[in-house]
C-alpha atoms as a PDB file:
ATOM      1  CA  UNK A   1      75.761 -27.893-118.741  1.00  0.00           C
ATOM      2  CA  UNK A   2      77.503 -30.561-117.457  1.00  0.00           C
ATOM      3  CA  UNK A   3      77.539 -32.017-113.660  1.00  0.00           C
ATOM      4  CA  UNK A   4      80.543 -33.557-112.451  1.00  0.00           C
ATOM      5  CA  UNK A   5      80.947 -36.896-110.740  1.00  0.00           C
ATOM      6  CA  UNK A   6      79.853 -37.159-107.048  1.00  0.00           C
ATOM      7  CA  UNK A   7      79.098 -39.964-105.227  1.00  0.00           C
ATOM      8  CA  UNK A   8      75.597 -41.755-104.899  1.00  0.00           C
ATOM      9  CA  UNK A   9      73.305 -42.800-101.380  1.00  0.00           C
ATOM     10  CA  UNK A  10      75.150 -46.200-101.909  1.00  0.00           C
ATOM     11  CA  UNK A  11      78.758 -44.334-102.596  1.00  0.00           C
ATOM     12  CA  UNK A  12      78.908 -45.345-106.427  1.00  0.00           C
ATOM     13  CA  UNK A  13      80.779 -42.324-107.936  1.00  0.00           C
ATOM     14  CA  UNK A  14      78.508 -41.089-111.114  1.00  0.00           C
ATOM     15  CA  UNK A  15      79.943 -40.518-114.422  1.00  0.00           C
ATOM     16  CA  UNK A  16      79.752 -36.781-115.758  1.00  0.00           C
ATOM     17  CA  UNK A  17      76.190 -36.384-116.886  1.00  0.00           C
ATOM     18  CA  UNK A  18      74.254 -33.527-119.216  1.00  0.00           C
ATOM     19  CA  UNK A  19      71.725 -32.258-116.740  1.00  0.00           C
ATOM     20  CA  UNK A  20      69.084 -30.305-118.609  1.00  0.00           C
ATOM     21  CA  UNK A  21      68.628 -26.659-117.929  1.00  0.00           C
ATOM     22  CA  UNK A  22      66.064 -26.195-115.117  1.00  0.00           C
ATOM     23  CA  UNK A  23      62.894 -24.621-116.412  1.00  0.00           C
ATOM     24  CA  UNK A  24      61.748 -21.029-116.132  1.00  0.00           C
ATOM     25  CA  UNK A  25      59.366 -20.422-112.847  1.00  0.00           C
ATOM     26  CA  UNK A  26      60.464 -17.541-111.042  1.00  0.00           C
ATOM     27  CA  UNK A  27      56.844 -15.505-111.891  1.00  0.00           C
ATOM     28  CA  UNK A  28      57.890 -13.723-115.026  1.00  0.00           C
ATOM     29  CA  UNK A  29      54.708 -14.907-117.323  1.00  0.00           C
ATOM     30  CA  UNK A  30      56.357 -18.240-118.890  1.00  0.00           C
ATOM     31  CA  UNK A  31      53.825 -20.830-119.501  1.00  0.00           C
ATOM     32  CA  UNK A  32      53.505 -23.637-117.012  1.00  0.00           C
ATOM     33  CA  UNK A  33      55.720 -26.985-117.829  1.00  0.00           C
ATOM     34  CA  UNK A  34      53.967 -29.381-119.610  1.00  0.00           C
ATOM     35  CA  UNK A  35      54.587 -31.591-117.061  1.00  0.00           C
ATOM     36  CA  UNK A  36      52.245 -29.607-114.780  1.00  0.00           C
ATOM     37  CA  UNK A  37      49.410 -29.223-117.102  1.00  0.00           C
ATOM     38  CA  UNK A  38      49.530 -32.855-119.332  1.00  0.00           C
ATOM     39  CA  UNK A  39      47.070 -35.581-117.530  1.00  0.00           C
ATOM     40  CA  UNK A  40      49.032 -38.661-117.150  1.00  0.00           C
ATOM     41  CA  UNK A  41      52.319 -36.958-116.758  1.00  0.00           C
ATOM     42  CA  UNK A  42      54.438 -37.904-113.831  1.00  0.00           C
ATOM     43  CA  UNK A  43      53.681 -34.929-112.434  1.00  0.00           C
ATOM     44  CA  UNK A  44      50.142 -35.830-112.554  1.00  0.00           C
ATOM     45  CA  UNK A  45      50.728 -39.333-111.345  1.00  0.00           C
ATOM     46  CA  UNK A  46      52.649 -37.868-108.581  1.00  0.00           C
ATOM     47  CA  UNK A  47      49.809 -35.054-107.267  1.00  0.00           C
ATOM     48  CA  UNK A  48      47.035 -38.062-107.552  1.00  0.00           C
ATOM     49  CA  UNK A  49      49.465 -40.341-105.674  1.00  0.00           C
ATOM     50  CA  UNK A  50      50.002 -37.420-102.715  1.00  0.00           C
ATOM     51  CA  UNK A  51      46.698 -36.948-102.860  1.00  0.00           C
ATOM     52  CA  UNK A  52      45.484 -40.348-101.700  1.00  0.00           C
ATOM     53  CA  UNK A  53      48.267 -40.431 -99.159  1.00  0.00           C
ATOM     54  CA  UNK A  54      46.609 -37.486 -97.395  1.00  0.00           C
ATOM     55  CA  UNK A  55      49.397 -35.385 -98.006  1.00  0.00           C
ATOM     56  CA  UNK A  56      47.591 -32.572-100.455  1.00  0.00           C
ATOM     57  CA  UNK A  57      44.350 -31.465 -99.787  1.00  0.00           C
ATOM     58  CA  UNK A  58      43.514 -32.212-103.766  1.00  0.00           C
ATOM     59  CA  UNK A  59      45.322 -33.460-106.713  1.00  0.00           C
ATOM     60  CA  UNK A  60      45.756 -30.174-107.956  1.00  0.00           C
ATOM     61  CA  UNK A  61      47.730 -28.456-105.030  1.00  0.00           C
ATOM     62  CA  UNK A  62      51.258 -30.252-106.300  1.00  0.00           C
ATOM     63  CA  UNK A  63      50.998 -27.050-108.864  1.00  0.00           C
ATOM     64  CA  UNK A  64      52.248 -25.171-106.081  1.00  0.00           C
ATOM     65  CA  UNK A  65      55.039 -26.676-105.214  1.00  0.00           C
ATOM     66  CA  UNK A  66      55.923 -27.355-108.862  1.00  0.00           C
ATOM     67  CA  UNK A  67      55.403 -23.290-109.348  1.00  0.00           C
ATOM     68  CA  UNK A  68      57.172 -22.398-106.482  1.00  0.00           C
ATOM     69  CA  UNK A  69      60.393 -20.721-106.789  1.00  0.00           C
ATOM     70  CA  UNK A  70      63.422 -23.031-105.954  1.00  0.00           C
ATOM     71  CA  UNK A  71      64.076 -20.291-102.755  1.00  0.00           C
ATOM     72  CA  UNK A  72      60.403 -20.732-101.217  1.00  0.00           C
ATOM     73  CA  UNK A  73      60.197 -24.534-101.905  1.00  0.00           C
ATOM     74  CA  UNK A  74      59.590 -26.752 -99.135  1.00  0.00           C
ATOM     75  CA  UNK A  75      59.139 -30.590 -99.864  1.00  0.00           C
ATOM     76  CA  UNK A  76      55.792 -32.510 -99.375  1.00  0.00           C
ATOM     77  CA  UNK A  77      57.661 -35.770 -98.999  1.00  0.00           C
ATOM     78  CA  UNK A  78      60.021 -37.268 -96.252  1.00  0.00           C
ATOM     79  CA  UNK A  79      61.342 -38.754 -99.289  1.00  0.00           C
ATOM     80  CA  UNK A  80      61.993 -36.379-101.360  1.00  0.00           C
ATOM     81  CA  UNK A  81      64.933 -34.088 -99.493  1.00  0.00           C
ATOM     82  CA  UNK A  82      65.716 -31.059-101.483  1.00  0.00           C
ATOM     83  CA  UNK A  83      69.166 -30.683 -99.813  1.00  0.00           C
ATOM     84  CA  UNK A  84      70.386 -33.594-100.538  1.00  0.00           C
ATOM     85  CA  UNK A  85      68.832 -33.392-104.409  1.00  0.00           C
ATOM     86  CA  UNK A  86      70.393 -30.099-104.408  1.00  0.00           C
ATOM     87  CA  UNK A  87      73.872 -30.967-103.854  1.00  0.00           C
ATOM     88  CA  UNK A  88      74.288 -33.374-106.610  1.00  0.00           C
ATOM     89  CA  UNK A  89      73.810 -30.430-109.041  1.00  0.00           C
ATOM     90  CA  UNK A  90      76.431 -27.846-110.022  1.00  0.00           C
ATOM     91  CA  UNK A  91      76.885 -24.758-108.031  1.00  0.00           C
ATOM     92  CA  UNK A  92      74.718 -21.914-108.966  1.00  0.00           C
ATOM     93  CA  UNK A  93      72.405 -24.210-111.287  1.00  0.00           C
ATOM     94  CA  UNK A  94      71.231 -25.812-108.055  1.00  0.00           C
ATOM     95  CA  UNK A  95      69.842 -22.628-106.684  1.00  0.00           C
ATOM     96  CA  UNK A  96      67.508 -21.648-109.845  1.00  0.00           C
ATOM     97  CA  UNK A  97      65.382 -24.697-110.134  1.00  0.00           C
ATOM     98  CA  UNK A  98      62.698 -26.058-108.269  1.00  0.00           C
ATOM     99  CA  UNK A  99      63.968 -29.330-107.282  1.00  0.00           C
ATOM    100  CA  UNK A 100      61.051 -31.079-107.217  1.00  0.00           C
ATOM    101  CA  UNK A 101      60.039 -30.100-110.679  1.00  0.00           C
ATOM    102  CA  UNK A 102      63.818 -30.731-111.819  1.00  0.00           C
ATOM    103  CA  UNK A 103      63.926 -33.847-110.732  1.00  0.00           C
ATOM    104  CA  UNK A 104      60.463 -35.143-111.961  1.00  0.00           C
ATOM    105  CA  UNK A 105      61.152 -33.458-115.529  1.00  0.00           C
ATOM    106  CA  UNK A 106      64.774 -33.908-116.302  1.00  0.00           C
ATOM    107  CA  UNK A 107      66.833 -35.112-113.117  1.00  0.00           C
ATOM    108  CA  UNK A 108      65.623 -38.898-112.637  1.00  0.00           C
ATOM    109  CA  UNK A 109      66.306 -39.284-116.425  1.00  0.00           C
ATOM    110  CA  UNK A 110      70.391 -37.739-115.174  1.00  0.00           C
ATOM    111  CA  UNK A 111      70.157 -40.551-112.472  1.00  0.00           C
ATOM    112  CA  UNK A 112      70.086 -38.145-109.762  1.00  0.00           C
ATOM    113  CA  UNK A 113      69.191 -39.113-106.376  1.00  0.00           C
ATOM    114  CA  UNK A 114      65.853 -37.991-104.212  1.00  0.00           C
ATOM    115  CA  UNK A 115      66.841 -39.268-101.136  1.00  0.00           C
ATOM    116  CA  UNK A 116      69.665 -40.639 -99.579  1.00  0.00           C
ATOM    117  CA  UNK A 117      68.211 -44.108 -98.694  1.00  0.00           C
ATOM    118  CA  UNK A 118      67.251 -44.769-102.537  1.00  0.00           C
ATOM    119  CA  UNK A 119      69.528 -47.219-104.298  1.00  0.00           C
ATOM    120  CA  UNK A 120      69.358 -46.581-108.070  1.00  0.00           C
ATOM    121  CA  UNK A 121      71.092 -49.012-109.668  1.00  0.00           C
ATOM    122  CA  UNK A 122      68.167 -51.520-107.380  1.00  0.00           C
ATOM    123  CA  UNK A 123      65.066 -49.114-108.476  1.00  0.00           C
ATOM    124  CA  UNK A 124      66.461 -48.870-112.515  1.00  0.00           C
ATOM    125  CA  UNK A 125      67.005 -52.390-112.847  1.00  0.00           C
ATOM    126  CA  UNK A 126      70.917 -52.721-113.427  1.00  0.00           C
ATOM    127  CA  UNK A 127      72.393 -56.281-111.867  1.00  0.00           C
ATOM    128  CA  UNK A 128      75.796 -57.967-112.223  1.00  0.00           C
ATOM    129  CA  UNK A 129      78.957 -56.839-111.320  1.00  0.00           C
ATOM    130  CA  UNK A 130      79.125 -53.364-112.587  1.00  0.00           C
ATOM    131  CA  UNK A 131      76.329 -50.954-112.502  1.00  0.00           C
ATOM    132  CA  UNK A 132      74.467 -50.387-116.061  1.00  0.00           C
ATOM    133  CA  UNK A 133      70.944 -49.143-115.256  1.00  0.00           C
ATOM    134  CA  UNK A 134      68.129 -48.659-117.411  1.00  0.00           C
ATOM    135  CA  UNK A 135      66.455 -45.398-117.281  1.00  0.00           C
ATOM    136  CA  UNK A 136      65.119 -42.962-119.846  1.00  0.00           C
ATOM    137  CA  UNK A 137      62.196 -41.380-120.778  1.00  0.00           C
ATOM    138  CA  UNK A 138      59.939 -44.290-120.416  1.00  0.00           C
ATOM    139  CA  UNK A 139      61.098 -45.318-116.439  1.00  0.00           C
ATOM    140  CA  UNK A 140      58.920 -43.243-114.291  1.00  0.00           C
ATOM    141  CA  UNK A 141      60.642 -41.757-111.866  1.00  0.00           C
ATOM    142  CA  UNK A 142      61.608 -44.400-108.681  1.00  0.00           C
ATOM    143  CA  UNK A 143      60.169 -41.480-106.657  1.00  0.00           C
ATOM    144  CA  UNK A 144      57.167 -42.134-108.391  1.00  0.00           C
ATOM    145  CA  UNK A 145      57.296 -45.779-107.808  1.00  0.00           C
ATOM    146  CA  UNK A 146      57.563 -46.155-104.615  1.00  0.00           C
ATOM    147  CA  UNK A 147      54.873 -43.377-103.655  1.00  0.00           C
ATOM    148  CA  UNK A 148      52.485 -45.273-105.975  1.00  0.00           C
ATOM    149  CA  UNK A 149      53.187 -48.379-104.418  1.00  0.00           C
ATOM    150  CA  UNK A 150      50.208 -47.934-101.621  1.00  0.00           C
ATOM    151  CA  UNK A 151      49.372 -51.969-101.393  1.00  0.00           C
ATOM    152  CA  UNK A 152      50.833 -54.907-101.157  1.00  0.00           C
ATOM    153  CA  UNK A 153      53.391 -55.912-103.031  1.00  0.00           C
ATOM    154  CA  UNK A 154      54.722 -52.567-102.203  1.00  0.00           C
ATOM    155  CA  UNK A 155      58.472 -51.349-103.312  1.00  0.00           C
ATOM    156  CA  UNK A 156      61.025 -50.504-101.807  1.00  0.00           C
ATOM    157  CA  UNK A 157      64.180 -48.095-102.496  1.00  0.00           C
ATOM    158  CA  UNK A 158      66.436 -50.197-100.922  1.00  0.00           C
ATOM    159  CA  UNK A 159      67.103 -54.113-100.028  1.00  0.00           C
ATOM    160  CA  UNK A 160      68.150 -52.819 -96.690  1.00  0.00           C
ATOM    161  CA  UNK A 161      64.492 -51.780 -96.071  1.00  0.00           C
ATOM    162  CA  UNK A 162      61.873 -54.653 -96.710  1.00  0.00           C
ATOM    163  CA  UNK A 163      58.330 -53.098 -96.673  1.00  0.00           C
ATOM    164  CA  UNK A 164      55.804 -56.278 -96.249  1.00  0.00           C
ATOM    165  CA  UNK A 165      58.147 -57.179 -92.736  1.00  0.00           C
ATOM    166  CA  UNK A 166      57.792 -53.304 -91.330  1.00  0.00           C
ATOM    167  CA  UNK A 167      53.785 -53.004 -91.971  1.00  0.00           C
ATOM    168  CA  UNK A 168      53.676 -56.544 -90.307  1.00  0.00           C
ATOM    169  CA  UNK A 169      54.803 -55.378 -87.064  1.00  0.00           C
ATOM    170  CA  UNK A 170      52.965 -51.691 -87.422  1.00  0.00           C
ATOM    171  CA  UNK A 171      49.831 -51.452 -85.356  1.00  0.00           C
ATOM    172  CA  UNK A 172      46.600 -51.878 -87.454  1.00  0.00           C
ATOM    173  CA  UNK A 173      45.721 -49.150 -90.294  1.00  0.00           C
ATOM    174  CA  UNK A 174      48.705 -47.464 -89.028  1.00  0.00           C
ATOM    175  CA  UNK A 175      50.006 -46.485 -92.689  1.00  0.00           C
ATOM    176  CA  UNK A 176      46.946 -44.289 -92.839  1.00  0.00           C
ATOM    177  CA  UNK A 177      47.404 -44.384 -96.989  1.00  0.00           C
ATOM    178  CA  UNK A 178      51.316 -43.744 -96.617  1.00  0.00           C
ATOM    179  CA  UNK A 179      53.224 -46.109 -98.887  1.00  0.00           C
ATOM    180  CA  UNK A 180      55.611 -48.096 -96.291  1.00  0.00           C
ATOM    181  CA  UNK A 181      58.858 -45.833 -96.867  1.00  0.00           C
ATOM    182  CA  UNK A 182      57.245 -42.675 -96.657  1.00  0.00           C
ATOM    183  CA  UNK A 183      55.909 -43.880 -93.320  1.00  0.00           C
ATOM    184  CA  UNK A 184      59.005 -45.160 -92.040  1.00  0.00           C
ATOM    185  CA  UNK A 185      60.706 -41.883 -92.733  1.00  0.00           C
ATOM    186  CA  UNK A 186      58.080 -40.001 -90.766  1.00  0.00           C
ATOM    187  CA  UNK A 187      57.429 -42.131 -88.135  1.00  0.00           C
ATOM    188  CA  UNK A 188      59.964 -44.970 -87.601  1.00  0.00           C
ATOM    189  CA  UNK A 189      60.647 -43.003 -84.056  1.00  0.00           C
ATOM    190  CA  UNK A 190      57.367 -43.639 -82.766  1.00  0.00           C
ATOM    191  CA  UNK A 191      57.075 -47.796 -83.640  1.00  0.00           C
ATOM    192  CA  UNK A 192      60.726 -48.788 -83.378  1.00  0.00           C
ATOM    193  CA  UNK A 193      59.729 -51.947 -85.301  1.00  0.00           C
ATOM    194  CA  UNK A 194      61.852 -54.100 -87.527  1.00  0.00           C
ATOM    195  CA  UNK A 195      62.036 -53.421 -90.707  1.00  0.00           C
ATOM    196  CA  UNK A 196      64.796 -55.591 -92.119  1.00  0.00           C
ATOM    197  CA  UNK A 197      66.448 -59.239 -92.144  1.00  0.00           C
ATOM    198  CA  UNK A 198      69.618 -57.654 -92.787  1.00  0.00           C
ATOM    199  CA  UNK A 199      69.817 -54.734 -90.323  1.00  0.00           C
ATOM    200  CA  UNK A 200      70.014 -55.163 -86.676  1.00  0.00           C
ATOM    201  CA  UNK A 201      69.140 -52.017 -85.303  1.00  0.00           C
ATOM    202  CA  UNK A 202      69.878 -53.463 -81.937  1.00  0.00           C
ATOM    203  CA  UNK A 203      73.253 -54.353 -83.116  1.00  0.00           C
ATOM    204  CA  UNK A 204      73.923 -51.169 -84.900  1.00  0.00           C
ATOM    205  CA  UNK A 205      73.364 -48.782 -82.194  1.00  0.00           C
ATOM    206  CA  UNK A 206      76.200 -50.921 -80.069  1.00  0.00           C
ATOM    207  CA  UNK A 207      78.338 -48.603 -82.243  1.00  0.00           C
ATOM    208  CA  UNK A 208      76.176 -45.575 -82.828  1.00  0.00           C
ATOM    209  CA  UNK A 209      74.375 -44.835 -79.216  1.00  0.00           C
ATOM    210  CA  UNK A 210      72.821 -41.990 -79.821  1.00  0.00           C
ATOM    211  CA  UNK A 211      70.238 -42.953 -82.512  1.00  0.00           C
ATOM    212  CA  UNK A 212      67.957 -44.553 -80.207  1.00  0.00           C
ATOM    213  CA  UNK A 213      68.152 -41.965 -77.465  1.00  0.00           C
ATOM    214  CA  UNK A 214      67.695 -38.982 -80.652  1.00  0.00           C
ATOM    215  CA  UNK A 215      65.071 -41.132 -82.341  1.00  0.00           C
ATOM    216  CA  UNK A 216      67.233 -40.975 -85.507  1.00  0.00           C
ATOM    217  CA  UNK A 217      66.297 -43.465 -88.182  1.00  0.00           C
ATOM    218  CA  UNK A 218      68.519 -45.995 -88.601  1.00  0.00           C
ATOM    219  CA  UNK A 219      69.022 -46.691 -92.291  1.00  0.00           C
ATOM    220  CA  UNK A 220      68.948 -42.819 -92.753  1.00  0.00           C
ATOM    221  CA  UNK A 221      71.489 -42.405 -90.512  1.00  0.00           C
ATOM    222  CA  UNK A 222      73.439 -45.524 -92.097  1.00  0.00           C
ATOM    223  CA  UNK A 223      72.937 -44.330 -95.693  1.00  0.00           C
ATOM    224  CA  UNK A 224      74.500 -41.128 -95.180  1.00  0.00           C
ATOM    225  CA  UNK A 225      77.818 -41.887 -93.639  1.00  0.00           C
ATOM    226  CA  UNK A 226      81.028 -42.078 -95.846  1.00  0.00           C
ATOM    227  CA  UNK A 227      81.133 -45.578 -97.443  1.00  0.00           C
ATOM    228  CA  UNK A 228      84.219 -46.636 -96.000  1.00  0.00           C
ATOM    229  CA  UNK A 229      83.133 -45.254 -92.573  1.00  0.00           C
ATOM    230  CA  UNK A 230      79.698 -47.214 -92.558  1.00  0.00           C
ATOM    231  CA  UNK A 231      79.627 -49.676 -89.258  1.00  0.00           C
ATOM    232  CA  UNK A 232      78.248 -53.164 -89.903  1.00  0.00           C
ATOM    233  CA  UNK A 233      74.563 -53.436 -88.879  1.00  0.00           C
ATOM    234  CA  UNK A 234      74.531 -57.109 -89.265  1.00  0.00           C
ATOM    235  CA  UNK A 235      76.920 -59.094 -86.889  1.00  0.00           C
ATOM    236  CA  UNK A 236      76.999 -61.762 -89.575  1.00  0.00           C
ATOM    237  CA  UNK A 237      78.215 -59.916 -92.728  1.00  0.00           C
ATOM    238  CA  UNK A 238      81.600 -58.421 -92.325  1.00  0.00           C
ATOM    239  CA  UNK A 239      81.480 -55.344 -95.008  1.00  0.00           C
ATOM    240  CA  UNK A 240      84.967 -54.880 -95.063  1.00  0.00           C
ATOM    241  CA  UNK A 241      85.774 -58.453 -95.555  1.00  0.00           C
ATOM    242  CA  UNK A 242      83.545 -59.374 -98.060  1.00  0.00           C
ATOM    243  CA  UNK A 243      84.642 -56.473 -99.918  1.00  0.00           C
ATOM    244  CA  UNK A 244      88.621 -57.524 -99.428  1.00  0.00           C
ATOM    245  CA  UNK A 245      87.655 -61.118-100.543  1.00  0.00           C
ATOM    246  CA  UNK A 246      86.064 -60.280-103.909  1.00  0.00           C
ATOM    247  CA  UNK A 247      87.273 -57.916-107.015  1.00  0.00           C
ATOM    248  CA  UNK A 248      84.225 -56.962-108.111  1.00  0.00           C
ATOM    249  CA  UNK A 249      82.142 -54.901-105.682  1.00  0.00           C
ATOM    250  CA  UNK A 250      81.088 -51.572-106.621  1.00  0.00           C
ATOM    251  CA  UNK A 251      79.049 -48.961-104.160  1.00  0.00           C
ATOM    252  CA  UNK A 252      78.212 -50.338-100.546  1.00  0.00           C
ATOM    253  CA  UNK A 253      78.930 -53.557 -99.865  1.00  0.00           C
ATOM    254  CA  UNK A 254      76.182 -54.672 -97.447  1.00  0.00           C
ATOM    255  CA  UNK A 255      73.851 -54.126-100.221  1.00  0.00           C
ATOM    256  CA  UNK A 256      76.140 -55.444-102.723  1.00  0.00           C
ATOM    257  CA  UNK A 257      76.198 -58.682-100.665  1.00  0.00           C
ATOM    258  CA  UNK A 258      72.772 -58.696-100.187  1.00  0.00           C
ATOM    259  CA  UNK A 259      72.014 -58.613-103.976  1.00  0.00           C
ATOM    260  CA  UNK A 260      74.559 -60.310-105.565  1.00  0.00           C
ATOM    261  CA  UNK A 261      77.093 -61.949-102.411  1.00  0.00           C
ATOM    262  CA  UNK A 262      74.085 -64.285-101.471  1.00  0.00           C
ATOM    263  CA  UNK A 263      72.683 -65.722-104.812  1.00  0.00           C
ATOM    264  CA  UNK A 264      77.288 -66.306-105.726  1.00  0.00           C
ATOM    265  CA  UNK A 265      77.756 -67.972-102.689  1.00  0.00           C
ATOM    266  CA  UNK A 266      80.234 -65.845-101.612  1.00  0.00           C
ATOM    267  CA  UNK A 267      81.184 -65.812 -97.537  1.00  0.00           C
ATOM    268  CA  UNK A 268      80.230 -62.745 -95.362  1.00  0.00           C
ATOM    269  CA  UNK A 269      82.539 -63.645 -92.778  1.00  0.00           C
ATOM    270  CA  UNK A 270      85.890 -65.217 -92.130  1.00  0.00           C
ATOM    271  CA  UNK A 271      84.284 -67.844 -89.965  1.00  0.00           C
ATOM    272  CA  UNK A 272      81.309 -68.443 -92.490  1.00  0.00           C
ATOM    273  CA  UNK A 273      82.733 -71.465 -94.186  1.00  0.00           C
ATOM    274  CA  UNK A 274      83.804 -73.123 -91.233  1.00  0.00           C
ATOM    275  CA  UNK A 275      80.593 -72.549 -89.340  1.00  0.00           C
ATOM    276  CA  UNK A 276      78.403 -73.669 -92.738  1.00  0.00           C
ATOM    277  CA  UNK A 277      80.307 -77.136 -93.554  1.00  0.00           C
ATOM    278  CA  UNK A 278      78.278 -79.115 -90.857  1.00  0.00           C
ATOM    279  CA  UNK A 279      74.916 -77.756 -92.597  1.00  0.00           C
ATOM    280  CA  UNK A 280      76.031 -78.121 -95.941  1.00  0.00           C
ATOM    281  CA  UNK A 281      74.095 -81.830 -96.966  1.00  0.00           C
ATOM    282  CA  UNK A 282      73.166 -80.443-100.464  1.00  0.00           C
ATOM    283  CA  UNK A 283      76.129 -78.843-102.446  1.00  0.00           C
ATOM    284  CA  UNK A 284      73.710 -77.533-105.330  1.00  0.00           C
ATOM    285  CA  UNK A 285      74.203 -73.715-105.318  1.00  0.00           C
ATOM    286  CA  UNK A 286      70.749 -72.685-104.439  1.00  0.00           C
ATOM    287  CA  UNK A 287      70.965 -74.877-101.284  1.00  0.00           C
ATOM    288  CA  UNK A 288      73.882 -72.712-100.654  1.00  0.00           C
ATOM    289  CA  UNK A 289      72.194 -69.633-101.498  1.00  0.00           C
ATOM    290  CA  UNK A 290      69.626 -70.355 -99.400  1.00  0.00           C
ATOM    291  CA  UNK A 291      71.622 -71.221 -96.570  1.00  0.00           C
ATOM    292  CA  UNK A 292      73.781 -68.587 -96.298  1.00  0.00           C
ATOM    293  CA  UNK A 293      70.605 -66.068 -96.770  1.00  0.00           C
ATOM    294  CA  UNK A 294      69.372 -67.969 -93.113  1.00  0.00           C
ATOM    295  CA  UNK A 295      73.014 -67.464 -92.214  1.00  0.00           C
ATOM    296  CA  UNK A 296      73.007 -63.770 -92.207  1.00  0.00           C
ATOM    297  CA  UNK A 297      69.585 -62.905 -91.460  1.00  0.00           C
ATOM    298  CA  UNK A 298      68.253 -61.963 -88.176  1.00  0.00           C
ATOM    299  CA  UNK A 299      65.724 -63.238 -85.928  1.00  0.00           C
ATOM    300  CA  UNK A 300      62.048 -61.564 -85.897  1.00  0.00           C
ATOM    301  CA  UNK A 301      60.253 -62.421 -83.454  1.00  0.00           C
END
C-alpha cells in the first residue's frame, strides 16, 4: 500500500512512500509483535525510557498501549500525537493500526512524523540544500531519541527549540526525569521561560495574541500553521525574504536559515548588510557566520 505525498511539521512535501501493513492486534489470538516481546527492541528501549520518566508505573505497562486497539488508544507522550500521526497515513489504513506500535515498527522507517514540532530531515541527519535523510532499520526512531535523551547533552527535535537554554531558566529539579521536550510540551504554560535564541515569544504573540492569554505553546502553535502563513517570530530574520533571495530553500525557512542561512552567510533581512558593514573587521566566513548568528539572536537575560 502506498501513501501519497503530504506535507511534513516543517511543510516539506514527502515523496510517495510503501508504508507497511499495520500489524494484527484487534484481540483475535495473533501472537504479540516481536517488537513487544524482543529485549532491546525499540519498543523495549521506549517502555524503559517511559518508565524512568515517571510516565508508566513499570517497564512493562507500554504492552498495553502497544496491544491496544488503534480505537481505544490514548498516547502516553505529549510527543507522540496520534492525530496528527494518523493523518499522514491513507484513509481507512489509518484507522486499523495502533499508531504507536505503527510508528515504532514500520512508520519512522516511512519517515512519518510523531509530532508536529519534530523536524526530520534535522533528527535523520540530511544537510545541504535538498533534503536526503538517512534512516532505515538501524536509526532508532527520533521519538526514541529524544525520550532517551534524559541528561545533558540532551536532543532536541527541532533548532527552533534549544533544550540546555529552557532547563537553565526552569526552577530546580523541575524536569522531574522528563527529557526537556516532553516537559516543554506539558508544561511550557506554567514557566513561560525561554527556550530559544531564535524565537521571540514576546515578539510572536504581537501577531498571535491569544497564545499567551490561552497558554498555547508557542512553537506548537508555530509548527502547525500553513508554511506560507507562518508569522516571523524573530524580528531579525525576515522568512519571506530570505526565502525570495535564495533558490534553494526547501520546507520552512526560519529553520532553513537557521541551519544552513547562517553557516552561507546569507542575509535575513533587507537591512542586514547595511547594518553588518560597520562590524565586519574580519571578512573570513566564519567571522561572518558568527556575526550574523549574534545578529539574529535574541537577548536572554
Amino acid at each position: 500500500m502506498q501513501i501519497s505525498g503530504k506535507a511534513n511539521g516543517n511543510g516539506r512535501n514527502r515523496a510517495t512512500r510503501m508504508i507497511p501493513a499495520p500489524p494484527d492486534h484487534h484481540g483475535n489470538g495473533a501472537a504479540a509483535p516481536k517488537a513487544m516481546r524482543a529485549a532491546g527492541s525499540v519498543s523495549q528501549r521506549l517502555a524503559m525510557a517511559l518508565y524512568k520518566a515517571k510516565l508508566l508505573p513499570d517497564a512493562g505497562a507500554l504492552n498495553a498501549f502497544l496491544a491496544a486497539p488503534a480505537e481505544r488508544f490514548a498516547s502516553p507522550l505529549e510527543s507522540f500525537d496520534p492525530v496528527f500521526y494518523r493523518s499522514q497515513l491513507p484513509p481507512g489504513f489509518a484507522q486499523a493500526a495502533n499508531p504507536l506500535l505503527h510508528y515504532l515498527e514500520a512508520g519512522h522507517q516511512a519517515m512519518l512524523s510523531p509530532h508536529p514540532c519534530f523536524d526530520l530531515d534535522l533528527l535523520c541527519g540530511s544537510g545541504g540544500a535538498r533534503p536526503a535523510p538517512r534512516i532505515g532499520p538501524a536509526v532508532p526512531p527520533p521519538l526514541l531519541t529524544i525520550m532517551e535523551a534524559r541528561a545533558s547533552p540532551y536532543a532536541t527535535p527541532n533548532v527552533l527549540f534549544e533544550p540546555e537554554i529552557y532547563v537553565r531558566f526552569l526552577p530546580r529539579d523541575a524536569l522531574g526525569g522528563l527529557p526537556p521536550f516532553e516537559h516543554f510540551l506539558r508544561f511550557w504554560q506554567d514557566h513561560r521561560v525561554p527556550f530559544s535564541r531564535y524565537f521571540d515569544v514576546a515578539f510572536y504573540a504581537r501577531t498571535h495574541r491569544h497564545i499567551l492569554r490561552s497558554g498555547i505553546n508557542p512553537l506548537l502553535h508555530y509548527m502547525t500553521q500553513p508554511v506560507e502563513a507562518r508569522s516571523d517570530p524573530n524580528p531579525m530574520i525576515h522568512a519571506k525574504y530570505y526565502a525570495a533571495s535564495q533558490n534553494h530553500v526547501w520546507g520552512d525557512p526560519l529553520i532553513h536559515y537557521i541551519r544552513f542561512g547562517i553557516a552561507g552567510g546569507c542575509l535575513p533581512n533587507p537591512y542586514a548588510e547595511q547594518e553588518l558593514r560597520r562590524q565586519a573587521t574580519d571578512h573570513s566566513r566564519g567571522f561572518f557566520a558568527q556575526l550574523l548568528d549574534d545578529y539574529v539572536s535574541i537577548p536572554i537575560q
